[in-house]
C-alpha atoms as a PDB file:
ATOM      1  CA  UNK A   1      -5.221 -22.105  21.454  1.00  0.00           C
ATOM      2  CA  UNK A   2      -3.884 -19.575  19.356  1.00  0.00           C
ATOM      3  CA  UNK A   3      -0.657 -20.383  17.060  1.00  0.00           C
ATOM      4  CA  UNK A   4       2.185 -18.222  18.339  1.00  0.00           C
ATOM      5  CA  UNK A   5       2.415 -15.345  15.344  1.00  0.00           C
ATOM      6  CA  UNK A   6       4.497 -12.665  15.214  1.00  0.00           C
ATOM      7  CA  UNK A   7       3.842  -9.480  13.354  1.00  0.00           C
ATOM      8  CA  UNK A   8       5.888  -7.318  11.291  1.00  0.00           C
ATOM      9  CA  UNK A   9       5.320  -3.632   9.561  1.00  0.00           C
ATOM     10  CA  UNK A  10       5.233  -3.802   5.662  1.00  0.00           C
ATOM     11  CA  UNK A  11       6.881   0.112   4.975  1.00  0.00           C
ATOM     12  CA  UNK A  12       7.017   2.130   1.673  1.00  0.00           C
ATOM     13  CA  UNK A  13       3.502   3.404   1.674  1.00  0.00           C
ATOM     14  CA  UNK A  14       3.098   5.775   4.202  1.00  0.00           C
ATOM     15  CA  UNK A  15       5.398   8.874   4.940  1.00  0.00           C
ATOM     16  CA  UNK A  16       4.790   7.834   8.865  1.00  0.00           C
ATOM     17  CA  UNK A  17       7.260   4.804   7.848  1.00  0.00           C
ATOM     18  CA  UNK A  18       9.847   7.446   7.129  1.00  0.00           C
ATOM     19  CA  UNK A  19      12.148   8.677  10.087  1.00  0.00           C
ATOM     20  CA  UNK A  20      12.592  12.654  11.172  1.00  0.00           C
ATOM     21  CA  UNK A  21       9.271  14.964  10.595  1.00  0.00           C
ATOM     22  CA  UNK A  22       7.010  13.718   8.320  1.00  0.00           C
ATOM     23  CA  UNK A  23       5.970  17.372   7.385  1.00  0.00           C
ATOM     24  CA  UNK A  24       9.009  19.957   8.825  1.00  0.00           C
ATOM     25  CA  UNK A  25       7.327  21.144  12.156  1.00  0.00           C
ATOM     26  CA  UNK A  26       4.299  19.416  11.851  1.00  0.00           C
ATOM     27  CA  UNK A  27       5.435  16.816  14.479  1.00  0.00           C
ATOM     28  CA  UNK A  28       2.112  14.887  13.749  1.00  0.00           C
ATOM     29  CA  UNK A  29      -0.265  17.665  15.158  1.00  0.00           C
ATOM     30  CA  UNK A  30      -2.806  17.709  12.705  1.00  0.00           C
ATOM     31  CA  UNK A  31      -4.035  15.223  10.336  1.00  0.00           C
ATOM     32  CA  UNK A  32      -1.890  14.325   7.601  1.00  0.00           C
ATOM     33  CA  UNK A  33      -2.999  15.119   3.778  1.00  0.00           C
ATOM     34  CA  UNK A  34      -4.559  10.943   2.761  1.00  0.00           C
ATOM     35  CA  UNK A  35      -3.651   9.690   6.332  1.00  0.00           C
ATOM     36  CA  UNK A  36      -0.068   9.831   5.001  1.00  0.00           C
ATOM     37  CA  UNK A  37      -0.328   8.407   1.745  1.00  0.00           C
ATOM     38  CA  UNK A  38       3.057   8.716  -0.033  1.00  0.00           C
ATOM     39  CA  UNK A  39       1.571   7.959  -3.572  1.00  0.00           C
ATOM     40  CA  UNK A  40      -0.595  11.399  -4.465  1.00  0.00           C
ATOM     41  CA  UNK A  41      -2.351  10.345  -7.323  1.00  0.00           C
ATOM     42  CA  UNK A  42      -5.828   9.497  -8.323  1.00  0.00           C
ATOM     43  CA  UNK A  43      -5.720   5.883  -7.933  1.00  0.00           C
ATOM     44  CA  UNK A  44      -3.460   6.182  -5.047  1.00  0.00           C
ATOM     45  CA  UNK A  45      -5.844   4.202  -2.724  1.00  0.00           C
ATOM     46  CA  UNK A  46      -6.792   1.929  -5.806  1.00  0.00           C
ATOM     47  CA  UNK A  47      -3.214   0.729  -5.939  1.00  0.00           C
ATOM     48  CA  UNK A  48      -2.458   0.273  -2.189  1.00  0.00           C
ATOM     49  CA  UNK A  49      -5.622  -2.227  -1.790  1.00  0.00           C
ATOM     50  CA  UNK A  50      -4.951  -3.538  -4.983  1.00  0.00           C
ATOM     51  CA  UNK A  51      -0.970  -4.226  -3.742  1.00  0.00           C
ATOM     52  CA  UNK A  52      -2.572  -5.383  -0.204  1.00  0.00           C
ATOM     53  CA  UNK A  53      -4.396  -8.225  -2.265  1.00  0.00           C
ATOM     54  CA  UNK A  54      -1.371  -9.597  -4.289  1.00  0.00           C
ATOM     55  CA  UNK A  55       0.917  -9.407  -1.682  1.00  0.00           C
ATOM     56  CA  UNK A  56      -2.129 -12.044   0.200  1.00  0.00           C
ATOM     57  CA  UNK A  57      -2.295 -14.023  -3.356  1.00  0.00           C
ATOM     58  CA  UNK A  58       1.454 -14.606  -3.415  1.00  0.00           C
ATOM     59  CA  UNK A  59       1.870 -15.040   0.444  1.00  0.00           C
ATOM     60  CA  UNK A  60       2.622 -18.561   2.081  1.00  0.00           C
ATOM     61  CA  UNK A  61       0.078 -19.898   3.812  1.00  0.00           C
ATOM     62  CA  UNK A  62       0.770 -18.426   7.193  1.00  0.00           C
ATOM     63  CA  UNK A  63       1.404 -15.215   5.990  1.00  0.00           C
ATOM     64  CA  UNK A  64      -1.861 -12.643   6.256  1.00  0.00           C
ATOM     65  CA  UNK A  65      -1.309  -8.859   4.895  1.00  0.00           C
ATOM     66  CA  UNK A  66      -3.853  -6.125   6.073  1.00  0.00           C
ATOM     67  CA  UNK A  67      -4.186  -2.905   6.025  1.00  0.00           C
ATOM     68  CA  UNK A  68      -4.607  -0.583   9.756  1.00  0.00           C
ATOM     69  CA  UNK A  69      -5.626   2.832  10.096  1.00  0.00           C
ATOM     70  CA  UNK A  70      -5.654   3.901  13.997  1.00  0.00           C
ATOM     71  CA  UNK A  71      -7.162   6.465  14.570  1.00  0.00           C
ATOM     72  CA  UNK A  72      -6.881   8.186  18.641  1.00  0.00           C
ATOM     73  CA  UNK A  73      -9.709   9.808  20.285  1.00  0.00           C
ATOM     74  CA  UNK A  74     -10.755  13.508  20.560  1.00  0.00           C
ATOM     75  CA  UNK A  75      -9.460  15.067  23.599  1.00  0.00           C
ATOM     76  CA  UNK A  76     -11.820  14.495  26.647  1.00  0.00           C
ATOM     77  CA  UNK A  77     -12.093  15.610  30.317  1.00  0.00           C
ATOM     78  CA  UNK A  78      -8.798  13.814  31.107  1.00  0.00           C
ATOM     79  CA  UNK A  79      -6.388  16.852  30.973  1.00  0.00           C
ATOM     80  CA  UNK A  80      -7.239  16.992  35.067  1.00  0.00           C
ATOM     81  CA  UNK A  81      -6.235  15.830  37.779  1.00  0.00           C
ATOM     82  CA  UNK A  82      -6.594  12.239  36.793  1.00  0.00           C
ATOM     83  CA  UNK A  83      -6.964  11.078  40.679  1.00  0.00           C
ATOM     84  CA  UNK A  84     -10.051  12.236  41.766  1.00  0.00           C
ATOM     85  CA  UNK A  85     -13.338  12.081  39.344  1.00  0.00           C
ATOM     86  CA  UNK A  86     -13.872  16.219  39.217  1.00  0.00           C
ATOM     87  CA  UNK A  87     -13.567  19.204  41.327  1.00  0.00           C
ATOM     88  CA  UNK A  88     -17.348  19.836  41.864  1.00  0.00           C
ATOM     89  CA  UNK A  89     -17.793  21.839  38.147  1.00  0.00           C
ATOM     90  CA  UNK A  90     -16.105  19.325  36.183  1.00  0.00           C
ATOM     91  CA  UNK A  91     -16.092  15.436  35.518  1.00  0.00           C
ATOM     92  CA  UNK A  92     -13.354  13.833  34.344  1.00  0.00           C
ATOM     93  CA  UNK A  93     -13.995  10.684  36.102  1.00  0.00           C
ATOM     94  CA  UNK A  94     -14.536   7.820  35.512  1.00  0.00           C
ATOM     95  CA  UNK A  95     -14.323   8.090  31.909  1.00  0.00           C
ATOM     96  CA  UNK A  96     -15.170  11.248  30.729  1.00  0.00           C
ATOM     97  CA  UNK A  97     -16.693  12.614  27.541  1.00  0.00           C
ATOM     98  CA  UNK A  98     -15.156  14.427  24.770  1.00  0.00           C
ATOM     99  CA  UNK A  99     -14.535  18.261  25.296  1.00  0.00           C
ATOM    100  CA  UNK A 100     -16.014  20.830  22.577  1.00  0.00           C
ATOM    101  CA  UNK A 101     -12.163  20.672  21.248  1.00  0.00           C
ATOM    102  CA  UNK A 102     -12.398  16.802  21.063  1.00  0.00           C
ATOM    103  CA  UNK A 103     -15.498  16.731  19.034  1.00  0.00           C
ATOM    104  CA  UNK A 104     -14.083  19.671  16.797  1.00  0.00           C
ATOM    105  CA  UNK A 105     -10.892  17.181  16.191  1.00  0.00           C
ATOM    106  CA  UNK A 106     -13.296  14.058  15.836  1.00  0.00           C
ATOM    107  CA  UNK A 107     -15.600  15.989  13.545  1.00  0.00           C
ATOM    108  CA  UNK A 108     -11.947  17.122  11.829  1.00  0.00           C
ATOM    109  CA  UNK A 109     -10.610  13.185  11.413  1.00  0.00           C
ATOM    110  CA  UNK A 110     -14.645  12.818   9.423  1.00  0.00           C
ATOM    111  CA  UNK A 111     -13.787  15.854   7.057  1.00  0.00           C
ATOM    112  CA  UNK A 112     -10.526  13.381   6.400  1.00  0.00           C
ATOM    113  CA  UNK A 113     -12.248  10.599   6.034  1.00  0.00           C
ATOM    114  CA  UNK A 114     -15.217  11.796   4.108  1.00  0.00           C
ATOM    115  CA  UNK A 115     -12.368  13.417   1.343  1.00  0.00           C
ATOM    116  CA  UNK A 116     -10.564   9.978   1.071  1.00  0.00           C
ATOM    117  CA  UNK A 117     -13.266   7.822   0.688  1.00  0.00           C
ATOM    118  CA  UNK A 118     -13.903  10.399  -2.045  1.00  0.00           C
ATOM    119  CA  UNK A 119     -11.111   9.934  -3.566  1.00  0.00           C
ATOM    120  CA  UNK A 120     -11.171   6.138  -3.866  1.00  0.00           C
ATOM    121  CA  UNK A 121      -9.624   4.455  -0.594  1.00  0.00           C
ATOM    122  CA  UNK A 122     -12.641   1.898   0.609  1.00  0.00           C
ATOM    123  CA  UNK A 123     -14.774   1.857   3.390  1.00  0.00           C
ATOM    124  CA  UNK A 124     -12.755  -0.405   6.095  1.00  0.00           C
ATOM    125  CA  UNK A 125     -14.023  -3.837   6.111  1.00  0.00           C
ATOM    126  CA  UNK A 126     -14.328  -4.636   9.906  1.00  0.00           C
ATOM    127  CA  UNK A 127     -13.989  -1.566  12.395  1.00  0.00           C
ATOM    128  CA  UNK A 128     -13.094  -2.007  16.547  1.00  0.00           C
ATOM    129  CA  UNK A 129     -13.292   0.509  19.046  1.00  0.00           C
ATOM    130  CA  UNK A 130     -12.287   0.662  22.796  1.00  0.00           C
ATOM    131  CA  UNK A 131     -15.005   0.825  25.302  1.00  0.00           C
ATOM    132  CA  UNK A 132     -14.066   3.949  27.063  1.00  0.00           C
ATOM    133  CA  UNK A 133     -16.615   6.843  25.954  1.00  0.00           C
ATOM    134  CA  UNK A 134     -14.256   9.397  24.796  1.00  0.00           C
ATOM    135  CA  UNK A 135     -12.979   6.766  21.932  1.00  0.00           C
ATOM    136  CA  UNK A 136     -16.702   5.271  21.529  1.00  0.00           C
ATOM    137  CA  UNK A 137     -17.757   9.420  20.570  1.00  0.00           C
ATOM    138  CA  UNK A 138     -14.938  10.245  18.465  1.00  0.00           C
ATOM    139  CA  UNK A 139     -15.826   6.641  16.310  1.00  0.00           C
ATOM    140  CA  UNK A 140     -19.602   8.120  16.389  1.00  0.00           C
ATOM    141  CA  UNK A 141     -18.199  11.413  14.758  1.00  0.00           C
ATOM    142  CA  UNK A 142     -15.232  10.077  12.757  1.00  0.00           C
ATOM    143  CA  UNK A 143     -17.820   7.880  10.688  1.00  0.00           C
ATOM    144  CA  UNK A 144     -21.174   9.745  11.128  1.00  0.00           C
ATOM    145  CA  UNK A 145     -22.864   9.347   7.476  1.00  0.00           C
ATOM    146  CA  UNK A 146     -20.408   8.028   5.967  1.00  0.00           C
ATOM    147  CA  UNK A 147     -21.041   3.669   6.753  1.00  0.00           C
ATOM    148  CA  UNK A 148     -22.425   2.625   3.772  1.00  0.00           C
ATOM    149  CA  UNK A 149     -24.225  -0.306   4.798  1.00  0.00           C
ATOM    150  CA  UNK A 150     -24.930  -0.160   8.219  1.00  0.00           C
ATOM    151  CA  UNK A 151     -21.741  -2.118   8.836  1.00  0.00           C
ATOM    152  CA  UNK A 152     -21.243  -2.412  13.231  1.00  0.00           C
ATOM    153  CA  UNK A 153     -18.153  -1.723  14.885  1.00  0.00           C
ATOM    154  CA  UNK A 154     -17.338  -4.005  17.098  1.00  0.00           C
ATOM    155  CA  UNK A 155     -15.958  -3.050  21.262  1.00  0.00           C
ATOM    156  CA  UNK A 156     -13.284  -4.701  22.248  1.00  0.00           C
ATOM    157  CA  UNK A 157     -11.557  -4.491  26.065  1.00  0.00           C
ATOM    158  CA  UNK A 158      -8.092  -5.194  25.012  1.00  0.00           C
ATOM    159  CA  UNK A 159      -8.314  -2.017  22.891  1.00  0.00           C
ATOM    160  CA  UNK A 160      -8.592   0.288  25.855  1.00  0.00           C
ATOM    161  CA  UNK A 161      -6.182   2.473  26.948  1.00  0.00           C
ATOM    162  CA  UNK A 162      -3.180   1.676  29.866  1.00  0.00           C
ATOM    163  CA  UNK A 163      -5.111   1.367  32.586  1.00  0.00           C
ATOM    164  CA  UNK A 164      -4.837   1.918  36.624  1.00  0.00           C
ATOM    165  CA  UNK A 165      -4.287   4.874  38.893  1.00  0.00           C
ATOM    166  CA  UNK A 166      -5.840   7.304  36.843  1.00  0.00           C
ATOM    167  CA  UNK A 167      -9.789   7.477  37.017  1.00  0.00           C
ATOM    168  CA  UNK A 168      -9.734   8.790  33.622  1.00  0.00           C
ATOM    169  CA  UNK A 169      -9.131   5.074  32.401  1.00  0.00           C
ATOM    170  CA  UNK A 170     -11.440   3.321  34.076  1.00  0.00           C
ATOM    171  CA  UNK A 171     -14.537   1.870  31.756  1.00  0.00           C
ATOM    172  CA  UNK A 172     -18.361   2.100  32.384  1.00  0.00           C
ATOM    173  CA  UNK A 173     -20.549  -0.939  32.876  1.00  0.00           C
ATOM    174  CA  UNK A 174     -21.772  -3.181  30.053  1.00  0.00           C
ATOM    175  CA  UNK A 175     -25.156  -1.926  30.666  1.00  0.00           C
ATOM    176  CA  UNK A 176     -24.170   1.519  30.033  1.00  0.00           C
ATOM    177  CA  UNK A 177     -23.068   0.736  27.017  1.00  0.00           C
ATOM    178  CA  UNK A 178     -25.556  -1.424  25.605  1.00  0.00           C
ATOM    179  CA  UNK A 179     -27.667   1.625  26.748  1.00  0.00           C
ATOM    180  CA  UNK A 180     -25.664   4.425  25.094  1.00  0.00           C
ATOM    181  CA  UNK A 181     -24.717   2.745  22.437  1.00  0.00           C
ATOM    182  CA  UNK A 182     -27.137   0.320  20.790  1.00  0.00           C
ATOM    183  CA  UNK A 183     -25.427   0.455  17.342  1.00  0.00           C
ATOM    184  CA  UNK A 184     -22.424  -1.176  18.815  1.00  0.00           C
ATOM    185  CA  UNK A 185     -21.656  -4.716  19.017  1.00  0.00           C
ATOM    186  CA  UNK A 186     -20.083  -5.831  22.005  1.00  0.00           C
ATOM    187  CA  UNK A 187     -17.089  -8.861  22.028  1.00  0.00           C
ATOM    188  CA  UNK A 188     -18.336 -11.731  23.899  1.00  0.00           C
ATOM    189  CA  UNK A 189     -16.714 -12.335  26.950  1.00  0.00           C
ATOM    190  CA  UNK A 190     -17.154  -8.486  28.027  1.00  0.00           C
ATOM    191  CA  UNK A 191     -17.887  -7.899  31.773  1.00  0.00           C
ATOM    192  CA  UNK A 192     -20.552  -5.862  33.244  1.00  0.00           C
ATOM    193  CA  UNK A 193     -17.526  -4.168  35.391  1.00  0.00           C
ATOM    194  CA  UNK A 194     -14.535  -2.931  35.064  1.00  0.00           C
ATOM    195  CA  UNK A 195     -12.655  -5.899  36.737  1.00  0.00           C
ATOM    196  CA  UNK A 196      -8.855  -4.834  35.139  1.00  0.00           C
ATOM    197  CA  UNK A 197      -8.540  -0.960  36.657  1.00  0.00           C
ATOM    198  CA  UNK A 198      -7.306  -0.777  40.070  1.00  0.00           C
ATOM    199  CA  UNK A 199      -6.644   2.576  42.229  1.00  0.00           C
ATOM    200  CA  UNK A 200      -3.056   1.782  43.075  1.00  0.00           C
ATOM    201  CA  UNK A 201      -2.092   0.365  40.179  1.00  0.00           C
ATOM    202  CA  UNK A 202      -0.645   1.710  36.854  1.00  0.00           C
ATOM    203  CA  UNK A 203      -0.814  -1.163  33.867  1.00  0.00           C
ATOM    204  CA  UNK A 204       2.913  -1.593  32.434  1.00  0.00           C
ATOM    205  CA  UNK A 205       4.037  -1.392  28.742  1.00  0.00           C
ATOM    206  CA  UNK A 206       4.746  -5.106  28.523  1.00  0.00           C
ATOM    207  CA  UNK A 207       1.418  -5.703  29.549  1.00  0.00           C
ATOM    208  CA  UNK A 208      -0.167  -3.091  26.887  1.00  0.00           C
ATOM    209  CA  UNK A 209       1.985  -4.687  24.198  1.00  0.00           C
ATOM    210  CA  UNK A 210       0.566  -8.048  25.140  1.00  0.00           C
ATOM    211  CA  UNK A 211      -2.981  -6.723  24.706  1.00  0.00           C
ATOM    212  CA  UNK A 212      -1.930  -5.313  21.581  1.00  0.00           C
ATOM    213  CA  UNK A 213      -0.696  -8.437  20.628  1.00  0.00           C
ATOM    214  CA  UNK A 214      -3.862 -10.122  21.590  1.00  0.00           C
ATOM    215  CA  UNK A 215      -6.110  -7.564  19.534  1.00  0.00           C
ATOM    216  CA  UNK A 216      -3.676  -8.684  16.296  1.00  0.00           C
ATOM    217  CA  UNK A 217      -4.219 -12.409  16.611  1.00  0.00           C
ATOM    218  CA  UNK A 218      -7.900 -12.401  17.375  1.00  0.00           C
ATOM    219  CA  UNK A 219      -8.296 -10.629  14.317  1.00  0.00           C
ATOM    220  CA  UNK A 220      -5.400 -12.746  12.192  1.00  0.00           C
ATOM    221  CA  UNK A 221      -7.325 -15.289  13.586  1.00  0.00           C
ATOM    222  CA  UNK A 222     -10.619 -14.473  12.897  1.00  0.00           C
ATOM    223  CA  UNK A 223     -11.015 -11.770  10.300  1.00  0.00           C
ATOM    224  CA  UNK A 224     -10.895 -12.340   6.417  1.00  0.00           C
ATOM    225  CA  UNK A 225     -11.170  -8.936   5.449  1.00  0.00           C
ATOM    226  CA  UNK A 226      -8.062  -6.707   4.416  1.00  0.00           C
ATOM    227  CA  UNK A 227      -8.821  -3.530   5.853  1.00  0.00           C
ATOM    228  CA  UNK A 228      -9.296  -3.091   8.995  1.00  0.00           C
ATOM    229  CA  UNK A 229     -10.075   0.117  11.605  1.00  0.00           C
ATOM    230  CA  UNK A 230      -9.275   0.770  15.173  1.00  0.00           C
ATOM    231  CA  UNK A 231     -10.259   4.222  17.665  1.00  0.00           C
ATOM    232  CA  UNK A 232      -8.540   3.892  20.091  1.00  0.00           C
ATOM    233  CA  UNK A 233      -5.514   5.783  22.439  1.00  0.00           C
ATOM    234  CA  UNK A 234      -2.214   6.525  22.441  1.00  0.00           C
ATOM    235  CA  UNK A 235      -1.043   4.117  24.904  1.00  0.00           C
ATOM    236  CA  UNK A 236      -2.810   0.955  22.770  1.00  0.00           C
ATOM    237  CA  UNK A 237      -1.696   2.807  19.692  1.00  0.00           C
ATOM    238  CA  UNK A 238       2.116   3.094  20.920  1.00  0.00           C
ATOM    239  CA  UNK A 239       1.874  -0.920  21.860  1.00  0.00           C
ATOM    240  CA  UNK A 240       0.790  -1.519  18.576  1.00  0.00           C
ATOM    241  CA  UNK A 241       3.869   0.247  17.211  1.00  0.00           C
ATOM    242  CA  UNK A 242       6.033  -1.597  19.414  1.00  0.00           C
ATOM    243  CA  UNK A 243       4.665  -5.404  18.354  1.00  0.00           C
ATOM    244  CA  UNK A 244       4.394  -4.713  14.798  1.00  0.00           C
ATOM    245  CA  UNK A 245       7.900  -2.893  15.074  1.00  0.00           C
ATOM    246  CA  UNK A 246       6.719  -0.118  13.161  1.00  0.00           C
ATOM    247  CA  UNK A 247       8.644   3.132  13.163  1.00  0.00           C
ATOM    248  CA  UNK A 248       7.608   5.140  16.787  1.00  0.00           C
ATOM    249  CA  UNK A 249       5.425   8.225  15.905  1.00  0.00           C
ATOM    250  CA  UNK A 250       3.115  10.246  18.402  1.00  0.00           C
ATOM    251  CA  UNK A 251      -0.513  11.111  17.595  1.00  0.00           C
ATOM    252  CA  UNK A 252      -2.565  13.859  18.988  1.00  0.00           C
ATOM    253  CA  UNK A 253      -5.383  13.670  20.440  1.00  0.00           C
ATOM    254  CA  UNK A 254      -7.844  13.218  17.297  1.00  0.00           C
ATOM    255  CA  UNK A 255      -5.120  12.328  14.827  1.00  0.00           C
ATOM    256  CA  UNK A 256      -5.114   9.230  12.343  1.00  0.00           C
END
């Protein structure tokens, strides 16, 4: 059984802690200059980890820092009417692909990534990923050539986005994915079906912050590493906000 943890935001580093418009008019539609970095300098990302590591060597025992960048997928076939699967030219269901302007915003978040890593903030230690295939291809394009050492990304069910209703949401089969995705680990436990989306039924936010919840202490749990990454969507994202009671902001489609 897992201990009962609860989760708090650590602010200061990142303009996104800071309420009103991070950048006047921006309302986070693009990608912000070092994910939102507030210190600009050379060893910016230098300082951060190095902060993220005494803040762990002067922590109580139960007390675990780490470091999160979410990134949201690349728009996909969802923009539809999310209650059918297409209209005969187009599918959008179940779980669609990326459109050309989602894998020009994916291949925009590996521009950002490629320039940070650049400029000294580390390759994350342990990377997740939802299982639906719009999130799976933005990961693929977010991080093409850039792993250093073949490190896997792991997919994880509880990362997905609110499910129910909308056929948009609903995953492919385990087999598909092993298929389509070989690189990929896949969390044990993981069914061949989709056994949580249901046609009548939209998931609620209590029940989104409890998988959000669930994500944080399997990897408090389980994870040593410090800096972690998650693709995922806004709904997951938003839940993560809530449990960690981090300041409320709204990504885009593609944004970090």
């Amino acid at each position: 059984m897992l201990p009962n943890r609860s989760f708090e935001a650590v602010v200061g580093y990142f303009v996104q802690d800071n309420p009103g418009p991070v950048n006047p008019g921006s309302h986070f539609h693009e990608l912000l200059p070092r994910f939102g970095l507030i210190d600009d300098s050379p060893e910016g990302w230098s300082k951060l980890i190095a902060s993220i590591r005494k803040l762990n060597v002067d922590a109580p025992s139960h007390v675990q820092y780490k470091l999160f960048i979410l990134g949201r997928h690349g728009e996909g076939y969802r923009h539809y009417w999310s209650k059918l699967n297409g209209d005969g030219e187009l599918i959008w269901g179940p779980d669609p692909e990326l459109t050309p302007l989602g894998e020009g915003q994916a291949d925009q978040a590996h521009v950002a990534w490629k320039t940070e890593l650049q400029r000294g903030l580390p390759f994350p230690e342990k990377l997740y990923c939802s299982p639906l295939t719009r999130a799976i291809r933005t990961h693929q394009r977010s991080f093409k050539d850039l792993n250093p050492d073949g490190r896997r990304t792991t997919i994880v069910e509880n990362i997905r986005e609110e499910f129910g209703v909308h056929t948009c949401d609903k995953r492919r089969t385990r087999t598909y994915l092993c298929e389509a995705f070989p690189e990929y680990l896949i969390e044990d436990g993981f069914t061949e079906k989709d056994e949580l989306w249901k046609p009548d039924v939209r998931e609620s936010w209590e029940d989104v912050d409890a998988r959000a919840k669930a994500v944080l202490d399997m990897i408090f749990e389980n994870d040593n590493e410090q800096f972690i990454s998650i693709t995922a969507h806004a709904g997951f994202i938003h839940a993560f906000m809530r449990v960690t009671d981090h300041l409320f902001r709204a990504l885009p489609t593609g944004g970090t």
